[in-house]
Protein backbone atom coordinates (compact mmCIF):
# COMPACT_ATOMS: atom_id res chain seq x y z
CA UNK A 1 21.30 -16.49 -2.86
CA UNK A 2 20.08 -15.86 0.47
CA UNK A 3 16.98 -15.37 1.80
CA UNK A 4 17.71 -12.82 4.48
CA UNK A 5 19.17 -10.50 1.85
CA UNK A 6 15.80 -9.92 1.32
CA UNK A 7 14.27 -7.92 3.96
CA UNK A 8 11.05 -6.70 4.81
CA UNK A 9 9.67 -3.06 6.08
CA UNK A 10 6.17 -2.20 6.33
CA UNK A 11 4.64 0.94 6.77
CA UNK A 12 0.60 1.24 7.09
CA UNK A 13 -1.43 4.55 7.28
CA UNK A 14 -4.23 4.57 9.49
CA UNK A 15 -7.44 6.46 9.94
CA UNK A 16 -8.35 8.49 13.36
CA UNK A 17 -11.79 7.89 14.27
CA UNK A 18 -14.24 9.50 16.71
CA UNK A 19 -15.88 7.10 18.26
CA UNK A 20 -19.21 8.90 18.66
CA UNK A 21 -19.65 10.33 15.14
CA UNK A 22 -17.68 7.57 13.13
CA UNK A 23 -15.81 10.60 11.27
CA UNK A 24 -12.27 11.19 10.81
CA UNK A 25 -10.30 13.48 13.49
CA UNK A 26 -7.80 15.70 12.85
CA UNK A 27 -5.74 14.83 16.12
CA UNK A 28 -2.73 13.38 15.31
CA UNK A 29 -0.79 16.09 18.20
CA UNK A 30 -3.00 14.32 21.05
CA UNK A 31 -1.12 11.12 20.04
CA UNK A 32 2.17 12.63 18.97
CA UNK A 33 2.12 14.24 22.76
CA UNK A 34 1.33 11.44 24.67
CA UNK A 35 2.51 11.96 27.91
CA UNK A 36 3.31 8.65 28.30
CA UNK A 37 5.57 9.01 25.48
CA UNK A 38 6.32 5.34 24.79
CA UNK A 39 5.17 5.00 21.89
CA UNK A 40 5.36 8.42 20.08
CA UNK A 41 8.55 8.30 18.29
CA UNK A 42 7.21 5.16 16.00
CA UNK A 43 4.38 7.58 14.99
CA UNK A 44 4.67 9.57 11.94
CA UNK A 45 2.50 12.22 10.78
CA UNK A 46 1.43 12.60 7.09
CA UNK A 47 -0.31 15.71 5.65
CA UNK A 48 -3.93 15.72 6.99
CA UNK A 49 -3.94 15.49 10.99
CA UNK A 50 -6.52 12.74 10.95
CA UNK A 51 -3.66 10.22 9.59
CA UNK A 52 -0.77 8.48 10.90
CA UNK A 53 1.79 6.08 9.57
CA UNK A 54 3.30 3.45 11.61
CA UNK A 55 6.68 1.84 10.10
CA UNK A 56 8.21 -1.57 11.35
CA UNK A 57 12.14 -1.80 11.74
CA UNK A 58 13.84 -3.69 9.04
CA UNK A 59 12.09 -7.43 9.81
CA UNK A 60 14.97 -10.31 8.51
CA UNK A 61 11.40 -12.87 7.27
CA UNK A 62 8.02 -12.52 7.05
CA UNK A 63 7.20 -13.91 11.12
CA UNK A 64 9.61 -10.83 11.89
CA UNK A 65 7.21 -8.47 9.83
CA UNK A 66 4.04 -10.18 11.31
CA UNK A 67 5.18 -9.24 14.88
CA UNK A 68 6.00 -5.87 14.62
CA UNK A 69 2.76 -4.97 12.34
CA UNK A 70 1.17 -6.74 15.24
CA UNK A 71 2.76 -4.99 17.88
CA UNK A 72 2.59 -1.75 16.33
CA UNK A 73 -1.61 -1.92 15.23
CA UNK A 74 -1.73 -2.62 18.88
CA UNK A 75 0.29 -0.10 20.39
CA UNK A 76 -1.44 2.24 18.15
CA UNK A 77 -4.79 1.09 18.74
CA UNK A 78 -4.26 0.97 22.63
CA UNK A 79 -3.04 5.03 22.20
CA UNK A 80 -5.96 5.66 20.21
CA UNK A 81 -8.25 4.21 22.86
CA UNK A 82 -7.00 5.75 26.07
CA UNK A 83 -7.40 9.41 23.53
CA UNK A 84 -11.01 7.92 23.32
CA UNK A 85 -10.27 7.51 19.63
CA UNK A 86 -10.30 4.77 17.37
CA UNK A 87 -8.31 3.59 14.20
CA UNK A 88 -9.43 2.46 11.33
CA UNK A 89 -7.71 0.82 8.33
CA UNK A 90 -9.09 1.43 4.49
CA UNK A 91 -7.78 3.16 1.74
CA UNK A 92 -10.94 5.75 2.08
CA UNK A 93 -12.84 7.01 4.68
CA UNK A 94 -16.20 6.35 3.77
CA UNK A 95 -17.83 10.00 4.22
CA UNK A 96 -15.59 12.58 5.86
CA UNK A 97 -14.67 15.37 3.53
CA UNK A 98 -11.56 16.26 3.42
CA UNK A 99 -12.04 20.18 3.37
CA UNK A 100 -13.13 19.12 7.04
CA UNK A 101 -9.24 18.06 7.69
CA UNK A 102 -6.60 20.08 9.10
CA UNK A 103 -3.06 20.45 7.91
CA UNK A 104 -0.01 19.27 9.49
CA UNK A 105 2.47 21.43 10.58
CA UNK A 106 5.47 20.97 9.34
CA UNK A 107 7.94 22.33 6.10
CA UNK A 108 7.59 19.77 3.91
CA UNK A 109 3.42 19.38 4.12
CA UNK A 110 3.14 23.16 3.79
CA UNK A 111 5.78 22.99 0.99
CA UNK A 112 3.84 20.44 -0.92
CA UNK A 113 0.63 21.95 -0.48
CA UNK A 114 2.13 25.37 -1.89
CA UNK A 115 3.20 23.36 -4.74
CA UNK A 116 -0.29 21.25 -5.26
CA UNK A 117 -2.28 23.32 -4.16
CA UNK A 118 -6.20 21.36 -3.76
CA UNK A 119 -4.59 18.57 -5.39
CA UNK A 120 -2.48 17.94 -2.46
CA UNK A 121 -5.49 19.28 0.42
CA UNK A 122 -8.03 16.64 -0.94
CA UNK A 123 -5.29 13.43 -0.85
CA UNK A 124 -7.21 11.90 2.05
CA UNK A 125 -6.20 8.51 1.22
CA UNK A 126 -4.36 5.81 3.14
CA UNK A 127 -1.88 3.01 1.61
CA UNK A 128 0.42 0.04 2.35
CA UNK A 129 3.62 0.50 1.51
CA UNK A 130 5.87 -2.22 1.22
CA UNK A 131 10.08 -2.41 0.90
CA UNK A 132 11.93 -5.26 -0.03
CA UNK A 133 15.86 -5.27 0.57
CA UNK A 134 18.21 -5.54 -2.32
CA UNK A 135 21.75 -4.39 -1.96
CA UNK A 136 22.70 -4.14 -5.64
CA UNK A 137 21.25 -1.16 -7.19
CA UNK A 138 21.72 -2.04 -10.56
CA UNK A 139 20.15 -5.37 -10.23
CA UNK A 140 16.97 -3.60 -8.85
CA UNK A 141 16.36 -1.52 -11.02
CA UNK A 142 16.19 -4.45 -13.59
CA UNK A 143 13.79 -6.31 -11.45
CA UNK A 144 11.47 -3.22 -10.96
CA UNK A 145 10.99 -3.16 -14.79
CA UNK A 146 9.75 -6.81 -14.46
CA UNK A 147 7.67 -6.78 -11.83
CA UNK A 148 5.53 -4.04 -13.17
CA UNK A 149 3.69 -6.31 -14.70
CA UNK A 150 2.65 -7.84 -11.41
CA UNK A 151 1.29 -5.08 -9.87
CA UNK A 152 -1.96 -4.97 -10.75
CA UNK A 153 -2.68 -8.76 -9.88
CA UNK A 154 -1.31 -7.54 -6.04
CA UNK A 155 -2.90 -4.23 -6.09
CA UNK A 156 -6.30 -6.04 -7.14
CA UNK A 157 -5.99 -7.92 -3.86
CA UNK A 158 -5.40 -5.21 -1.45
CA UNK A 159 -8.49 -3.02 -3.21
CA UNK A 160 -10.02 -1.78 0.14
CA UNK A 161 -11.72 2.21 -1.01
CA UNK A 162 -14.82 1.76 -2.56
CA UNK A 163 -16.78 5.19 -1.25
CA UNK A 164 -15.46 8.74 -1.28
CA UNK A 165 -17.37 11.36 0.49
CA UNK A 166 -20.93 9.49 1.46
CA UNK A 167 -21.30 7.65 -1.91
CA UNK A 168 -20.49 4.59 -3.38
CA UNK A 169 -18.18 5.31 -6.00
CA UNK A 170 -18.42 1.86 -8.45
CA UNK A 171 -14.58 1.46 -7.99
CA UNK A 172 -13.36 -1.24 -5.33
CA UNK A 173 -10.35 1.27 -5.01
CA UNK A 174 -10.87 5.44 -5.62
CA UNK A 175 -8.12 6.25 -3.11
CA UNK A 176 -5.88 5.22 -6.27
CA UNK A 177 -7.86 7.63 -8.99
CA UNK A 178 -7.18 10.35 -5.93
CA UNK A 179 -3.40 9.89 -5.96
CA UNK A 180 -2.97 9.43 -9.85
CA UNK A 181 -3.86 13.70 -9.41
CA UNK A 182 -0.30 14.20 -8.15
CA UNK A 183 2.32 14.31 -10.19
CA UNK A 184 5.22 11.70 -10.85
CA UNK A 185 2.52 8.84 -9.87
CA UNK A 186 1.52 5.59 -11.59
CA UNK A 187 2.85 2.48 -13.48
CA UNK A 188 6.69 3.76 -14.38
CA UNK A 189 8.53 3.36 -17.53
CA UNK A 190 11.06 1.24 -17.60
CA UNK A 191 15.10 2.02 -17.41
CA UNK A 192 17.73 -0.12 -19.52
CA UNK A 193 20.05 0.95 -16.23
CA UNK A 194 20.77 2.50 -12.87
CA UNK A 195 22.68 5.18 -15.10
CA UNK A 196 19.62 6.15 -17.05
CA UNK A 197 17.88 6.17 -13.86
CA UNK A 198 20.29 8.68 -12.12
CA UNK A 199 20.00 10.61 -15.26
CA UNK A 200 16.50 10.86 -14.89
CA UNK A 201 16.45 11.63 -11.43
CA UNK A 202 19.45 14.00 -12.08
CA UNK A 203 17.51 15.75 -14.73
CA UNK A 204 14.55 16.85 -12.69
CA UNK A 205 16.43 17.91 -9.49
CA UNK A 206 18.26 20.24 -12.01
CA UNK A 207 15.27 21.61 -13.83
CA UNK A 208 13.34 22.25 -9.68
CA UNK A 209 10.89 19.64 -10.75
CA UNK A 210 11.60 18.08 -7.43
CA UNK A 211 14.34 18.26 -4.61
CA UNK A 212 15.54 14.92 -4.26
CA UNK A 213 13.97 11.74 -5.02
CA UNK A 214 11.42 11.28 -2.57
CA UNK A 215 8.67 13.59 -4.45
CA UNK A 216 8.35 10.42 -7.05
CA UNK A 217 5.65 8.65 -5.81
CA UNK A 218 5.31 5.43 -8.42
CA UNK A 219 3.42 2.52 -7.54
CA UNK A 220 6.95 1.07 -6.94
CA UNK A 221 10.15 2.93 -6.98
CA UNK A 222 13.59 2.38 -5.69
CA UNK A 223 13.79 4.13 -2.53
CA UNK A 224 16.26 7.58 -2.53
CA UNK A 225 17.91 6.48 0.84
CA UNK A 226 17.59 2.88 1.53
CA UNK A 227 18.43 -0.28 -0.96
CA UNK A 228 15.11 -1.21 -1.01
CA UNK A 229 12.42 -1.71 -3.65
CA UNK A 230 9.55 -0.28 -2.62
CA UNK A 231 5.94 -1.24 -3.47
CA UNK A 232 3.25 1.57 -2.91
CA UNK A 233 0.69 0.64 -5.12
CA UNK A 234 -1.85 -1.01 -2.11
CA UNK A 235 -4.75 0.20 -0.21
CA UNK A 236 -4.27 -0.08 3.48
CA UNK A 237 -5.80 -4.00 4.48
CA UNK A 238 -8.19 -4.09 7.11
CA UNK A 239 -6.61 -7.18 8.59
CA UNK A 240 -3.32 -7.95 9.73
CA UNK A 241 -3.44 -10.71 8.44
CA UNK A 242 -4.12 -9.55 4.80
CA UNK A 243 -1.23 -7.05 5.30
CA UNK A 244 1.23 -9.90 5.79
CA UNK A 245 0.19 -11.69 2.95
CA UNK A 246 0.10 -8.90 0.36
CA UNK A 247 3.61 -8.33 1.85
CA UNK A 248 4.96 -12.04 1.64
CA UNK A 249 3.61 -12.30 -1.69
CA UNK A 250 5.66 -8.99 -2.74
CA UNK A 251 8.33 -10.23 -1.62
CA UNK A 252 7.90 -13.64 -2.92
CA UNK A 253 7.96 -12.00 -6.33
CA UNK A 254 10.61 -9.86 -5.96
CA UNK A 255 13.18 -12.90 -5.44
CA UNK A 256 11.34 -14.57 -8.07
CA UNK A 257 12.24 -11.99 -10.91
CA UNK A 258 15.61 -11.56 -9.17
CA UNK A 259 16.59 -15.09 -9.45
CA UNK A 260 15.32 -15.23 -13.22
CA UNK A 261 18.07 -12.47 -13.77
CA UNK A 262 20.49 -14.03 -11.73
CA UNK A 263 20.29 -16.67 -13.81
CA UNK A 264 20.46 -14.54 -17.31
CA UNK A 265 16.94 -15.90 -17.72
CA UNK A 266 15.08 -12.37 -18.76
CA UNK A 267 11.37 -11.37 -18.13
CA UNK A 268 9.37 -9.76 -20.96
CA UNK A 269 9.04 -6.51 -20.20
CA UNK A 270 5.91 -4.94 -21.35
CA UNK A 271 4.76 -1.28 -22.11
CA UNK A 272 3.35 1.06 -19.08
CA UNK A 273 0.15 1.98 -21.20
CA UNK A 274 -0.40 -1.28 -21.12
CA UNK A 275 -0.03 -2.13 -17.79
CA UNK A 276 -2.29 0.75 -17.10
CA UNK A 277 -4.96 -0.88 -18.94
CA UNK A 278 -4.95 -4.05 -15.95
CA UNK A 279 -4.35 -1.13 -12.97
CA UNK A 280 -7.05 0.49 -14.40
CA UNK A 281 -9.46 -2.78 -14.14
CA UNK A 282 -7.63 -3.96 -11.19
CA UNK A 283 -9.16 -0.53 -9.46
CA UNK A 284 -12.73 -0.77 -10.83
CA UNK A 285 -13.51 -4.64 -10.63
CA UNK A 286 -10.58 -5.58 -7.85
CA UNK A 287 -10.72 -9.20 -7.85
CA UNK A 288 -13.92 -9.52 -9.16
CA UNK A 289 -13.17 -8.46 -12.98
CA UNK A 290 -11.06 -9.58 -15.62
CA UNK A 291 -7.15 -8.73 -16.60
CA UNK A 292 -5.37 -8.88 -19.80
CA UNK A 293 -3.08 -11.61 -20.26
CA UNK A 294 -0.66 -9.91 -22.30
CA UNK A 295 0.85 -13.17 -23.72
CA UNK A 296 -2.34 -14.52 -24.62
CA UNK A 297 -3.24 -10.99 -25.53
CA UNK A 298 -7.06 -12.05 -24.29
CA UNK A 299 -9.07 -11.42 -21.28
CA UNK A 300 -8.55 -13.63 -18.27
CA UNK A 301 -10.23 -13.52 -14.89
CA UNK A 302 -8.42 -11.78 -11.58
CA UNK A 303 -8.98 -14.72 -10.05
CA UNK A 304 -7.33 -16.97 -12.11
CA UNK A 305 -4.17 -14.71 -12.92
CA UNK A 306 -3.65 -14.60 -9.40
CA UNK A 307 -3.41 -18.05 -9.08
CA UNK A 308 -0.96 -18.21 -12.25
CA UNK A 309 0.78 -15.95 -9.63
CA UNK A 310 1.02 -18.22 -7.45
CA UNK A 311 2.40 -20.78 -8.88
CA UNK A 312 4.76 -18.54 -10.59
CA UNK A 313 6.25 -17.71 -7.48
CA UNK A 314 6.51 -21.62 -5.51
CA UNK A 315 9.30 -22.31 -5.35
CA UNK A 316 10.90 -19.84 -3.94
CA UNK A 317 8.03 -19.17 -0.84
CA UNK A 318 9.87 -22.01 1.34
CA UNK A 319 13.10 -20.78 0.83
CA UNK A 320 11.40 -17.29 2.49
CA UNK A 321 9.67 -19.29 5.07
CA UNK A 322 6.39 -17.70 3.58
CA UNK A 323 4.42 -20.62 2.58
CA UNK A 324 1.51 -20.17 5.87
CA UNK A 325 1.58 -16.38 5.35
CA UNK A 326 1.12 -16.93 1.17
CA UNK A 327 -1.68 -19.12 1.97
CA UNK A 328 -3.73 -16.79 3.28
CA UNK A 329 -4.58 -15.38 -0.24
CA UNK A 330 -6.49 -17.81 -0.97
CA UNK A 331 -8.77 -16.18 2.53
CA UNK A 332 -8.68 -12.98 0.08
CA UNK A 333 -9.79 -14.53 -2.45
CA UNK A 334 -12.51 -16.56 -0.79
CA UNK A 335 -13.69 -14.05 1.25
CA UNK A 336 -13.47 -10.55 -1.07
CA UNK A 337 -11.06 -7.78 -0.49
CA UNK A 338 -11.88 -5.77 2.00
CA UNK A 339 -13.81 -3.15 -0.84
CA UNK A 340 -15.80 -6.61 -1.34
CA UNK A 341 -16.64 -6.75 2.42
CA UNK A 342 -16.93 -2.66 3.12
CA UNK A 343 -19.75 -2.35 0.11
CA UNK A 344 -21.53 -6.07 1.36
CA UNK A 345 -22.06 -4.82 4.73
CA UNK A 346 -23.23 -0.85 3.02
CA UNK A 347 -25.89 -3.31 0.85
CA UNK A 348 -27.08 -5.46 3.80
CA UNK A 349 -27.37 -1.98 6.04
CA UNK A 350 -27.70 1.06 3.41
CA UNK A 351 -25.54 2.84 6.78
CA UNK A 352 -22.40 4.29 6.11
CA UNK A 353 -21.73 4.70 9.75
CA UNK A 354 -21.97 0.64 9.71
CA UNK A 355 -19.56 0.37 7.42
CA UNK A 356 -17.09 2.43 9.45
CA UNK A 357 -17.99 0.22 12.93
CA UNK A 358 -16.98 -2.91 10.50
CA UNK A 359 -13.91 -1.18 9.00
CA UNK A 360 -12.63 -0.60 12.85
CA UNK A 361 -13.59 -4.02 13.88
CA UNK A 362 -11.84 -5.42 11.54
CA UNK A 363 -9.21 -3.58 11.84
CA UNK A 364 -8.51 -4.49 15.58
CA UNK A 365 -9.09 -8.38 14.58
CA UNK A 366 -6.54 -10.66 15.86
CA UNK A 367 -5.10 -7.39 18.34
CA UNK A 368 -4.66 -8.22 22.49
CA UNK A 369 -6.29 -4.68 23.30
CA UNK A 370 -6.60 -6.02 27.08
């Protein structure tokens, strides 16, 4: 096995901020048209104006990844600033309303708003999504069943949405409760093959459920187009350099599992309800709370699962190169997630405008912006 096999893309969605009034801005075209036009075809729109995606290329290691999310934040953040806008990277914004936010224009966001109706209009949320390379189908598809179980241990990490619309909502992630509305989202079941995955798929393109295979939107799914896994389960970090670590560590596990089957050596699989039940927890406590250790079939801390994680997943980090990127976990949990960090500075300043001028500086930390 190689590690290269195992690529990495990265795509983060990113708040537009005025400046002045801390609030979102639905002016994605003022960036889109940028007369310089350097840097607009690595923009993408998504459905509300006052977001915008930015995707790396397909990165052969983690250092590869951490230079082009680098480069990109930068590029982006540069852009933003001569539109005398800023961006800002959280899973929420912590009081725009998203009645306030224009639609896109474009097919497919008026297509899925016909479809979703307020369901879709409200989705004001930003993620991390994260794809790791396999080649062979049918062995991904195996190691997507596995590492199910794993999600809500990363997830828990990445928690970075704790206020929706001006108030504090008790969850260290809401921008997940906001996207389990739409339909084909959550934990998946598990497939005993690629067939019965086709058939599935097969199954709801013939009954008009969906089009193709991009309208499921699981916390991971095997991607329509690409031979990738991909992971969508995370708030957008704050930092880069949390980005790159909830990305090594995805990856990390991903050739974990995949060597396991490689080697006939299978991975319980357990049931979606319940892995629900630690997503669930994951979203209200992040870190902070306690999972189920289905083995031990008791509670056991985030914290200490995590670290269970891991070590789970050593011996395979230095054959990825990852071991300095991995590391900085332990930062995460030191430190809080960045739902930790938003709702310390909302306690020490009771000023949700605050919160937004830390959520932007923290977002440009580590970026050359001269």
């Amino acid at each position: 096995m190689e590690a290269r096999l195992f690529t990495l893309g990265i795509e983060e969605e990113f708040q537009l901020i005025d400046p002045k009034s801390r609030g979102l801005r639905s002016h994605i075209h003022h960036l889109l048209d940028d007369e310089e036009g350097t840097f607009a075809e690595e923009l993408k729109p998504e459905l509300h104006q006052s977001v915008i995606e930015l995707g790396t290329h397909i990165c052969q290691d983690i250092q590869d990844a951490r230079r082009e999310v680098t480069r990109l934040r930068t590029d982006l953040a540069r852009l933003a600033r001569r539109k005398k806008l800023t961006i800002a990277a959280a899973g929420t914004h912590p009081f725009s309303h998203w009645k306030d936010q224009k639609i896109t224009v474009n097919p497919r966001y008026k297509e899925i708003v016909e479809d979703l109706q307020q369901v879709a209009r409200a989705n004001l949320i930003f993620g991390l999504h994260v794809h790791v390379g396999i080649d062979d189908r049918e062995r991904a598809i195996h190691v997507m069943n596995a590492v199910r179980y794993f999600l809500p241990h990363i997830f828990a990490l990445s928690t970075n949405s704790p206020f929706w619309q001006g108030r504090n909502t008790g969850l260290k992630s809401y921008r997940s409760k906001i996207f389990d509305r739409f339909p084909r989202t959550g934990i998946p079941d598990h497939f005993q093959s690629l067939g019965e995955y086709e058939s599935y798929i097969k199954l709801l393109v013939k009954t008009r459920c969906i089009d193709n295979a991009k309208k499921i939107w699981w916390d991971i799914r095997m991607h329509p187009f690409f031979n990738t896994l991909e992971f969508r389960i995370c708030d957008v970090p704050m930092r880069v350099d949390e980005t790159i670590a909830l990305a090594a560590l995805i990856q990390a596990v991903t050739v974990k599992l995949y060597k396991l089957l490689s080697k006939n050596l299978g991975f319980r699989l357990y049931r979606r309800l319940l892995i629900n039940e630690n997503k669930w927890r994951a979203a209200r406590y992040g870190i902070t709370g306690k999972l189920i250790d289905f083995g031990k079939q008791e509670e056991v801390p985030c914290v200490a699962l995590i670290h269970e994680l891991l070590e789970f997943v050593d011996d395979v980090i230095d054959e990825l190169g990852s071991r300095q990127e991995i590391a900085y976990v332990h930062e995460i949990l030191r430190n809080g997630t960045g739902a930790d960090r938003q709702l310390e500075v909302w306690n020490q300043s009771n000023d949700m405008k605050t919160v937004v001028d830390y959520i932007v500086e923290e977002t440009h930390h580590g970026l050359d912006m001269g």
